[in-house]
C-alpha atoms as a PDB file:
ATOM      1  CA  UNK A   1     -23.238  30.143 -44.114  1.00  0.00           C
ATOM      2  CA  UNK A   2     -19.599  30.905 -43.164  1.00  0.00           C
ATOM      3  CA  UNK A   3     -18.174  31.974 -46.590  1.00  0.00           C
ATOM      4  CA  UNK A   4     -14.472  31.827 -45.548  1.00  0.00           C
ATOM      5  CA  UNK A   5     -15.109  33.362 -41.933  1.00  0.00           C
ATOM      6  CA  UNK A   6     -12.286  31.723 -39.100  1.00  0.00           C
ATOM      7  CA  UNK A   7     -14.209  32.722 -36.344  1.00  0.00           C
ATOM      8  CA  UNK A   8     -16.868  30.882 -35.316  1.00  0.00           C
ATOM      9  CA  UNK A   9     -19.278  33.516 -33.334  1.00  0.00           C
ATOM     10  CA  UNK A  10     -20.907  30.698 -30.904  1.00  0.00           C
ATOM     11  CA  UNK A  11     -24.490  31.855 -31.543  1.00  0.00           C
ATOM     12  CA  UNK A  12     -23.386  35.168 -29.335  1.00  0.00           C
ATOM     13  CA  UNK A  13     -22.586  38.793 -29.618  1.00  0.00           C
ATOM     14  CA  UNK A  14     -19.018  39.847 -29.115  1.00  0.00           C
ATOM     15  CA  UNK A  15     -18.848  40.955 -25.997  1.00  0.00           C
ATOM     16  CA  UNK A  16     -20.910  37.615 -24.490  1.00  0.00           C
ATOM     17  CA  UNK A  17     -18.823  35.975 -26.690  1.00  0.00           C
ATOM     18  CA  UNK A  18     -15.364  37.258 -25.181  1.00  0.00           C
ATOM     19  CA  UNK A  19     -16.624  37.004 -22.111  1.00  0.00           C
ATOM     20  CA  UNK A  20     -17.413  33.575 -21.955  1.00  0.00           C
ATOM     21  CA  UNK A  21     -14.143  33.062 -23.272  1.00  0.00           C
ATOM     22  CA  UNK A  22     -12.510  35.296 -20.824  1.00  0.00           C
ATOM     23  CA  UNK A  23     -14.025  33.320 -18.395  1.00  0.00           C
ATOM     24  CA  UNK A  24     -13.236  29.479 -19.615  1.00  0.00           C
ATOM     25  CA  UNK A  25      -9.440  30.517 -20.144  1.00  0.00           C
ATOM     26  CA  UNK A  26      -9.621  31.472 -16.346  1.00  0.00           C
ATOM     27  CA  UNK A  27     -11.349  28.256 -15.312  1.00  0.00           C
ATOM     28  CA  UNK A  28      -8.645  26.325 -17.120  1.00  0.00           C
ATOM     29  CA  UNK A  29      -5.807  27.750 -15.894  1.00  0.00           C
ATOM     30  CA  UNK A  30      -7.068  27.551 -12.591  1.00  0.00           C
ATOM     31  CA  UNK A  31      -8.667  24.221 -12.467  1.00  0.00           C
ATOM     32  CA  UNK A  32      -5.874  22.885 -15.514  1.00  0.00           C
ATOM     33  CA  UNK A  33      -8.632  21.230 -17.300  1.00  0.00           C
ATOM     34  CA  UNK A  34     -12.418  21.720 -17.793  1.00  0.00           C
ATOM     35  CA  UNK A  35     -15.180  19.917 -19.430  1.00  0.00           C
ATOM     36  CA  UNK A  36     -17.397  21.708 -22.568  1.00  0.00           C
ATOM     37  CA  UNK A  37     -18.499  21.633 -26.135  1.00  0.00           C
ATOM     38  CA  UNK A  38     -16.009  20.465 -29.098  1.00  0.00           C
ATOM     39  CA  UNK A  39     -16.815  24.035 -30.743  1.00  0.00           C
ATOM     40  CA  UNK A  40     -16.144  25.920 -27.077  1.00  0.00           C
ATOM     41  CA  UNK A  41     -13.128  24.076 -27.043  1.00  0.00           C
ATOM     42  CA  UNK A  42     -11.718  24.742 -29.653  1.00  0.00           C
ATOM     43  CA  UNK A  43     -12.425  28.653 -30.005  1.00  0.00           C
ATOM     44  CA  UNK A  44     -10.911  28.561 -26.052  1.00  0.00           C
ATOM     45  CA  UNK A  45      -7.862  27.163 -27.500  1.00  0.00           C
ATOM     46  CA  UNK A  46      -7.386  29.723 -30.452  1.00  0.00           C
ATOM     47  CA  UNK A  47      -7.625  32.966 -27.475  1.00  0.00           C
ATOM     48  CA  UNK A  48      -5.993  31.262 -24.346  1.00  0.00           C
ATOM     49  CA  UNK A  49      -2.827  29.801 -26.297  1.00  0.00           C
ATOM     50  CA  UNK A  50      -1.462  33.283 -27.234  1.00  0.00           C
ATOM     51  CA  UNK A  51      -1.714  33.849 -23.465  1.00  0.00           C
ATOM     52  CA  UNK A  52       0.199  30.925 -22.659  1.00  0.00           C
ATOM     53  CA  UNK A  53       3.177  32.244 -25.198  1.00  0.00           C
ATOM     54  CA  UNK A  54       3.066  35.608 -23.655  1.00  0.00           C
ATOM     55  CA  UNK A  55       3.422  34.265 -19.827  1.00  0.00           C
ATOM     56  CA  UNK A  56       6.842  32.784 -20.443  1.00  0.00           C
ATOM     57  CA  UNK A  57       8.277  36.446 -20.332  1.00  0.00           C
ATOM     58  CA  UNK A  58       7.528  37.812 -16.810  1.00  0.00           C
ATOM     59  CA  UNK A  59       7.294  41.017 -17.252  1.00  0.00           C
ATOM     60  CA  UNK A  60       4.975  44.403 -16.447  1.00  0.00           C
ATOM     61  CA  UNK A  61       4.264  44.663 -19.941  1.00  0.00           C
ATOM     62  CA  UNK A  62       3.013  41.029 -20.156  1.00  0.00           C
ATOM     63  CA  UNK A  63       1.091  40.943 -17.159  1.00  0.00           C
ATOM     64  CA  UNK A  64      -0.899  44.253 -18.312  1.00  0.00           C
ATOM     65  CA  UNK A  65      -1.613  42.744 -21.255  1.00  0.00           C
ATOM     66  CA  UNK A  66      -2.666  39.259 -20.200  1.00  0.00           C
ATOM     67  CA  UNK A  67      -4.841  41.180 -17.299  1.00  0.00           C
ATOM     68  CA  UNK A  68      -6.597  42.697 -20.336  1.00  0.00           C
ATOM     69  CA  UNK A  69      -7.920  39.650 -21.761  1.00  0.00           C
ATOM     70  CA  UNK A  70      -8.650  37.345 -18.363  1.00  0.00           C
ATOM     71  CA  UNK A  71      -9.688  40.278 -15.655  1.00  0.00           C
ATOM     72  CA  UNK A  72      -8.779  38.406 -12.913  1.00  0.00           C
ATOM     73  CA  UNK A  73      -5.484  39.506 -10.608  1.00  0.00           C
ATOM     74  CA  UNK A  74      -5.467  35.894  -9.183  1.00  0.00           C
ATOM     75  CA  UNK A  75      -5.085  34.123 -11.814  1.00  0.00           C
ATOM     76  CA  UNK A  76      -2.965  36.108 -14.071  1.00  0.00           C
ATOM     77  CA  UNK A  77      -0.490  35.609 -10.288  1.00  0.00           C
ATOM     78  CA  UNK A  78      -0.777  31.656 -10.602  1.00  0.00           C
ATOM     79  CA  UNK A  79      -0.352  31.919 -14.843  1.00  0.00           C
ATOM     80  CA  UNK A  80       2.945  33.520 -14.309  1.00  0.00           C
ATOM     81  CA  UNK A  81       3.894  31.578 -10.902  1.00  0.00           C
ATOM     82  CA  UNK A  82       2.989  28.118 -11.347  1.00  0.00           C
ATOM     83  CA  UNK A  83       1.836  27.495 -15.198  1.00  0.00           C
ATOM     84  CA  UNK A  84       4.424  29.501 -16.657  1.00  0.00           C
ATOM     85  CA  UNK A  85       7.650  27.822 -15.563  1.00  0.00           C
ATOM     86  CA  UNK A  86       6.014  24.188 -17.266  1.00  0.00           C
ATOM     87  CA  UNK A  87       5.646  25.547 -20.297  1.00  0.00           C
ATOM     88  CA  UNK A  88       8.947  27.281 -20.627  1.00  0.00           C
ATOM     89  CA  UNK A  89      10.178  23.871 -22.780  1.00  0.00           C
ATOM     90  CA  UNK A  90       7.472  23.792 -24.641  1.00  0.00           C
ATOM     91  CA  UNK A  91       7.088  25.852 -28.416  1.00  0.00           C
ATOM     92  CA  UNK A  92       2.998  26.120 -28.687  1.00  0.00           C
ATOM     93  CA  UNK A  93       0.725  23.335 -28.235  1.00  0.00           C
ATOM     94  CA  UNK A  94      -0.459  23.780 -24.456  1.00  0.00           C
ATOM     95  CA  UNK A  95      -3.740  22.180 -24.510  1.00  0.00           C
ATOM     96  CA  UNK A  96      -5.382  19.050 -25.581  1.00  0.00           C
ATOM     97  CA  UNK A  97      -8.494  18.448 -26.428  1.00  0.00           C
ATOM     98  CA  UNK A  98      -9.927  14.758 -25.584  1.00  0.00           C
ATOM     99  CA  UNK A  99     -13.624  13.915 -26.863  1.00  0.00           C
ATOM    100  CA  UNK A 100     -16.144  11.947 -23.883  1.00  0.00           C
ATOM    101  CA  UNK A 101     -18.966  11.547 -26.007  1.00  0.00           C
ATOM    102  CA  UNK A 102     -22.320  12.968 -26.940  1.00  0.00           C
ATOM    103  CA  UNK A 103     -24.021  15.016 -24.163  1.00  0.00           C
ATOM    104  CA  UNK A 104     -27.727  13.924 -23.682  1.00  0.00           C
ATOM    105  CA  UNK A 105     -30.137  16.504 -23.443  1.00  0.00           C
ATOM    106  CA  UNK A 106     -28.992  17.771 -26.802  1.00  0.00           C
ATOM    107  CA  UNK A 107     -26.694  15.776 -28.129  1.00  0.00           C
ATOM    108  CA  UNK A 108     -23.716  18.318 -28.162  1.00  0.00           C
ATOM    109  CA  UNK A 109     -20.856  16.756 -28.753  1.00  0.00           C
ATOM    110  CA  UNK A 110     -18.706  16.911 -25.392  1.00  0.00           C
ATOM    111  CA  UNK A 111     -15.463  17.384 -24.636  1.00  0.00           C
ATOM    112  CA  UNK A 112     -12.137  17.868 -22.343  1.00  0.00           C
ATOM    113  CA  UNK A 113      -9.733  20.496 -22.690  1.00  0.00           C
ATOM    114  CA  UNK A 114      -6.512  20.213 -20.936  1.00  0.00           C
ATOM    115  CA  UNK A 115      -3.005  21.435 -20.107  1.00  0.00           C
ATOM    116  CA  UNK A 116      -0.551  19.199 -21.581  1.00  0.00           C
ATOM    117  CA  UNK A 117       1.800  19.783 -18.841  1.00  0.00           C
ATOM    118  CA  UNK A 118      -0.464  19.078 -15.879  1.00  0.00           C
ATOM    119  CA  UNK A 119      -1.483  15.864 -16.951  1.00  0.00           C
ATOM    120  CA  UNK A 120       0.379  13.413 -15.037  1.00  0.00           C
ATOM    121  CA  UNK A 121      -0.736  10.156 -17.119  1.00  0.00           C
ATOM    122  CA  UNK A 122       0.692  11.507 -20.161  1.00  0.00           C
ATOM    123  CA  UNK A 123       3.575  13.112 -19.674  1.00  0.00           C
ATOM    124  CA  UNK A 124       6.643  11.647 -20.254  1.00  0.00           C
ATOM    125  CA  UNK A 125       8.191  11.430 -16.758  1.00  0.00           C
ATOM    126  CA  UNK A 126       5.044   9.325 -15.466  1.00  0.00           C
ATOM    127  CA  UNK A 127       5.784   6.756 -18.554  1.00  0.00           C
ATOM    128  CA  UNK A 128       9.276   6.500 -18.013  1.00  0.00           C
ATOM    129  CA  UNK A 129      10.015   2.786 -16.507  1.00  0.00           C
ATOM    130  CA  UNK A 130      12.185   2.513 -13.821  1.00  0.00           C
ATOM    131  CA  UNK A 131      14.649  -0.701 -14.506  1.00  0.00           C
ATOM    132  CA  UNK A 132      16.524  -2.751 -11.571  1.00  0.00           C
ATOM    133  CA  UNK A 133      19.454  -4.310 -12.205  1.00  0.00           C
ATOM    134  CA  UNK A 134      19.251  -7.857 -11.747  1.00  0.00           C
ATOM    135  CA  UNK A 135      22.550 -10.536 -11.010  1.00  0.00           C
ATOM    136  CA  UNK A 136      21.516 -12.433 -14.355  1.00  0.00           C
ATOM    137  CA  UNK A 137      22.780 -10.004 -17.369  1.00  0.00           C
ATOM    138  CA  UNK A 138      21.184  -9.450 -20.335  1.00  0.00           C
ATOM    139  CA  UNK A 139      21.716  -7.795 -24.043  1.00  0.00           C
ATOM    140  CA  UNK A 140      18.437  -6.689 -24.834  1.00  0.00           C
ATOM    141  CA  UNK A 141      15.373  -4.957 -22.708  1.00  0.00           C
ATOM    142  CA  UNK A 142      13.138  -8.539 -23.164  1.00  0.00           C
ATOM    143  CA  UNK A 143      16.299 -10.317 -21.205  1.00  0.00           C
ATOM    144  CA  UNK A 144      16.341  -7.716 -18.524  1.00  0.00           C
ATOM    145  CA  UNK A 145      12.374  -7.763 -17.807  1.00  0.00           C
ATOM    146  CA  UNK A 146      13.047 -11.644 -17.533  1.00  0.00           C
ATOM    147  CA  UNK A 147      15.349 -11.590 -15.460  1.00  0.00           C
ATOM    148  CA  UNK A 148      13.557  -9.401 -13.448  1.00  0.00           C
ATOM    149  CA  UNK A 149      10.793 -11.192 -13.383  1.00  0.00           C
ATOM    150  CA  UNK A 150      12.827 -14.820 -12.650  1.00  0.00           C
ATOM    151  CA  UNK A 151      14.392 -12.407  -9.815  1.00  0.00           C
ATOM    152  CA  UNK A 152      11.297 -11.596  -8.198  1.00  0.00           C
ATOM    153  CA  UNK A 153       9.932 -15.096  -8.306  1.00  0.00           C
ATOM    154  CA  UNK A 154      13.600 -16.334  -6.579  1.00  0.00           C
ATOM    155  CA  UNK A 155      12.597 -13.821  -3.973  1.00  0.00           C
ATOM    156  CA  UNK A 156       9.371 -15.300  -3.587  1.00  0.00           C
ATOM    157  CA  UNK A 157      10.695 -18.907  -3.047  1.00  0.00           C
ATOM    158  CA  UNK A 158      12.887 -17.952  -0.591  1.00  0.00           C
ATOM    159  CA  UNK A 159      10.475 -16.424   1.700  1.00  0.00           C
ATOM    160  CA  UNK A 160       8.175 -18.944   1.241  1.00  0.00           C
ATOM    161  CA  UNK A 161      11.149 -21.504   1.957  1.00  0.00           C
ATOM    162  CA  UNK A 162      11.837 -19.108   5.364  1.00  0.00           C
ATOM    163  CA  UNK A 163       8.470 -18.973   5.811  1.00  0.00           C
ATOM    164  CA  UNK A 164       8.324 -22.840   5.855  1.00  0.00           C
ATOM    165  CA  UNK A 165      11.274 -23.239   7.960  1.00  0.00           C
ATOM    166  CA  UNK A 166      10.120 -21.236  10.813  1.00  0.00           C
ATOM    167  CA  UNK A 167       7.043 -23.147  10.890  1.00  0.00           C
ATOM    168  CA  UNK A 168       8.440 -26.291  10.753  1.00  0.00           C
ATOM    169  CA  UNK A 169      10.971 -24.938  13.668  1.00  0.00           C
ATOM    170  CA  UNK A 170       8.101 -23.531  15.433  1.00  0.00           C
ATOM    171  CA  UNK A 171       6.033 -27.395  15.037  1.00  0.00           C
ATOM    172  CA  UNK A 172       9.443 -28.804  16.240  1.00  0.00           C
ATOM    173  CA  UNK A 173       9.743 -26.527  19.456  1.00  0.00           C
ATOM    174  CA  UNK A 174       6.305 -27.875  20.230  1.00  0.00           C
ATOM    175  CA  UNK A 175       6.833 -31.096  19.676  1.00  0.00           C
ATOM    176  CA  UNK A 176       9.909 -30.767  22.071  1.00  0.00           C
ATOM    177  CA  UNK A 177       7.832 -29.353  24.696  1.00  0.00           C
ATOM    178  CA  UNK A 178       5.192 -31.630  24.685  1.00  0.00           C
ATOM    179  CA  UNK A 179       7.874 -34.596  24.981  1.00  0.00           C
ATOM    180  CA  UNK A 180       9.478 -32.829  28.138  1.00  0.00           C
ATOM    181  CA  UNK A 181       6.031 -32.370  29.774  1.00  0.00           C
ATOM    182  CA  UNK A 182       5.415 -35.934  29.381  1.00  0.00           C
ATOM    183  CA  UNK A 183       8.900 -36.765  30.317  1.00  0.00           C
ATOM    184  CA  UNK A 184       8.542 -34.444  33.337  1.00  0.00           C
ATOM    185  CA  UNK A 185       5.391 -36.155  34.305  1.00  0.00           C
ATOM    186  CA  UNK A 186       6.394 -39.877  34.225  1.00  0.00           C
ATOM    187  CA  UNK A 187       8.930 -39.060  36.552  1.00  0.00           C
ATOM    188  CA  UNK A 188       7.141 -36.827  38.998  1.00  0.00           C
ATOM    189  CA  UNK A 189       4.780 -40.063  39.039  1.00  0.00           C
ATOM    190  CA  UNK A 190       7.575 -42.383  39.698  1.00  0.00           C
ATOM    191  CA  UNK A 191       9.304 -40.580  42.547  1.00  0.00           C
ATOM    192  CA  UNK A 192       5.429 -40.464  43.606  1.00  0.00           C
ATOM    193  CA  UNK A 193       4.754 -44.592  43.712  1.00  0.00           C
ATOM    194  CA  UNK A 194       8.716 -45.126  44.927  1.00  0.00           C
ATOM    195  CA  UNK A 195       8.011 -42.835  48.145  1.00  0.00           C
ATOM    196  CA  UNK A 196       4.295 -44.667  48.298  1.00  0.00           C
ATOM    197  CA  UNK A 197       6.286 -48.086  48.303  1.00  0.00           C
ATOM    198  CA  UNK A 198       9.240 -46.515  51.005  1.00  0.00           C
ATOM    199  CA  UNK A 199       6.400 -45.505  53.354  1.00  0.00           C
ATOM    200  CA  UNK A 200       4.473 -48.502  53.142  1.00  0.00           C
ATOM    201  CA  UNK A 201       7.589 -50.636  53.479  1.00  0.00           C
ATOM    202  CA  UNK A 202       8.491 -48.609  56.432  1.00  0.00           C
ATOM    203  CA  UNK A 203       4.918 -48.981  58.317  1.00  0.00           C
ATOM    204  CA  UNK A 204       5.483 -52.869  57.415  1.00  0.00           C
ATOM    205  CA  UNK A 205       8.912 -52.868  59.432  1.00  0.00           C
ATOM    206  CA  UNK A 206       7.342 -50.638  62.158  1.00  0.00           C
ATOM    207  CA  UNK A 207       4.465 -53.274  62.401  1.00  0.00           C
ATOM    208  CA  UNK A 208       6.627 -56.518  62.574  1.00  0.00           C
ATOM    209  CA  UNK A 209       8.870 -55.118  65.709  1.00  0.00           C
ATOM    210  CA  UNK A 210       6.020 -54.831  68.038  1.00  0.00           C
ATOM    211  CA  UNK A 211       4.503 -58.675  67.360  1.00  0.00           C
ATOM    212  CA  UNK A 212       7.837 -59.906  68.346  1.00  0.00           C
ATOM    213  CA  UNK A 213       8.339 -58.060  71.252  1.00  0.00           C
ATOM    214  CA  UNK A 214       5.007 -59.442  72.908  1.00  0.00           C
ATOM    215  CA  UNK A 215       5.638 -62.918  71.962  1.00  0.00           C
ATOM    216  CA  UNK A 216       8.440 -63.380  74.149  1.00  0.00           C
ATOM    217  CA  UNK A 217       6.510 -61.582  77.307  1.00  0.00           C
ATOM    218  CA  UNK A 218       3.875 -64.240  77.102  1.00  0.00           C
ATOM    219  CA  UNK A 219       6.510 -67.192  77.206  1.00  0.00           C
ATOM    220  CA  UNK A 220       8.395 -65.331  79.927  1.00  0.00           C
ATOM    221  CA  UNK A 221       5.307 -65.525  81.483  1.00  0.00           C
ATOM    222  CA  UNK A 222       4.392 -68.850  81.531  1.00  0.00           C
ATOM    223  CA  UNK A 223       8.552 -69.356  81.864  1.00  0.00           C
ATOM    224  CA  UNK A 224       8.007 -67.352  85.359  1.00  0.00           C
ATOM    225  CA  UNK A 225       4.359 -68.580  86.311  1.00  0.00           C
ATOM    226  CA  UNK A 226       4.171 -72.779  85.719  1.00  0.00           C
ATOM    227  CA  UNK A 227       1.994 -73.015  87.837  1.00  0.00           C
ATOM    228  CA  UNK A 228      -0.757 -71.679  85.392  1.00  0.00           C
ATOM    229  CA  UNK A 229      -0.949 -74.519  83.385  1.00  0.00           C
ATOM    230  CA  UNK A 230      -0.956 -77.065  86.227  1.00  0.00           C
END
């Protein structure tokens, strides 16, 4: 039975017991969360949060004294160079704890334990909404995520209108071509068939010269020789 005692021992000695701690309070600050038992949690919370409050003053003093409780030269360095300066704003309160569930070999109930600060889904600046100014005005926030939202569907009209001109342009450019081909091709074949019909009519005239010109030697002939047909 506890009978009024605040610290909960962890079924360890002392020493085990502060150096477990000693231990998880490095882990977090180096890893800015890690996963363990609601009771670990929360006795983590009750030694590391002092040490939190004593990193936003950077001095000798402070660093001897939070060297004391974590033993570890690296990460006291990154407690006072990186974890410090995000906690500056911030008076107590630097961890949360958020419960998965029941573990299942003994059914421990299980837990995350956190720095606020380092949590990009929760902090403020991630939740912040970033507003655009739209050409339709509005008096309230409901009117300007309308008109937003009519905004972005104009924009989607018109590029599906552009998008439909170009291929309609595009169908009519074909359809151009095609008709100049053809075009092209009716006339190629009529200069074809009108130089078929000149050359034909020219063998015709060449033809017709020469039966003339031996008709009249053959009546010369009998003109010159009448005696053949005696």
């Amino acid at each position: 039975m506890r009978h009024g005692n605040k610290l909960n021992h962890l079924g360890r000695k002392s020493a085990h017991r502060k150096a477990m701690l000693s231990n998880m309070a490095c882990s977090l600050i180096e890893h800015k969360r890690i996963s363990t038992t609601i009771a670990k949690a929360k006795a983590l919370r009750v030694y590391v949060e002092p040490l939190l409050t004593k990193s936003k003053t950077d001095s000798t003093h402070s660093r001897r004294i939070v060297f004391s409780y974590l033993q570890s030269k690296e990460v006291v360095s990154e407690l006072f160079r990186d974890v410090a300066p995000k906690i500056a704003t911030r008076n107590g309160g630097y961890t949360r704890i958020i419960r998965l569930g029941y573990r299942l070999g003994d059914n421990a109930e299980m837990c995350m334990i956190e720095l606020v600060d380092f949590n990009e889904i929760y902090t403020n600046e991630a939740v912040k909404k970033t507003t655009r100014r739209s050409r339709r005005g509005g008096s309230t926030s409901t009117g300007a995520v309308t008109t937003d939202f009519v905004a972005d569907a104009e924009v989607v009209v018109e590029e599906s209108t552009t998008v439909t001109d170009e291929v309609v342009a595009e169908e009519v450019v074909a359809e151009e071509a095609v008709a100049e081909e053809a075009v092209a091709e009716e006339a190629v074949a009529e200069e074809v068939v009108a130089q078929e019909a000149v050359a034909e009519e020219a063998v015709a005239e060449d033809e017709t010269p020469s039966a003339s010109n031996d008709e009249p030697t053959d009546d010369a002939e009998e003109a010159t020789n009448p005696d053949k047909e005696a």
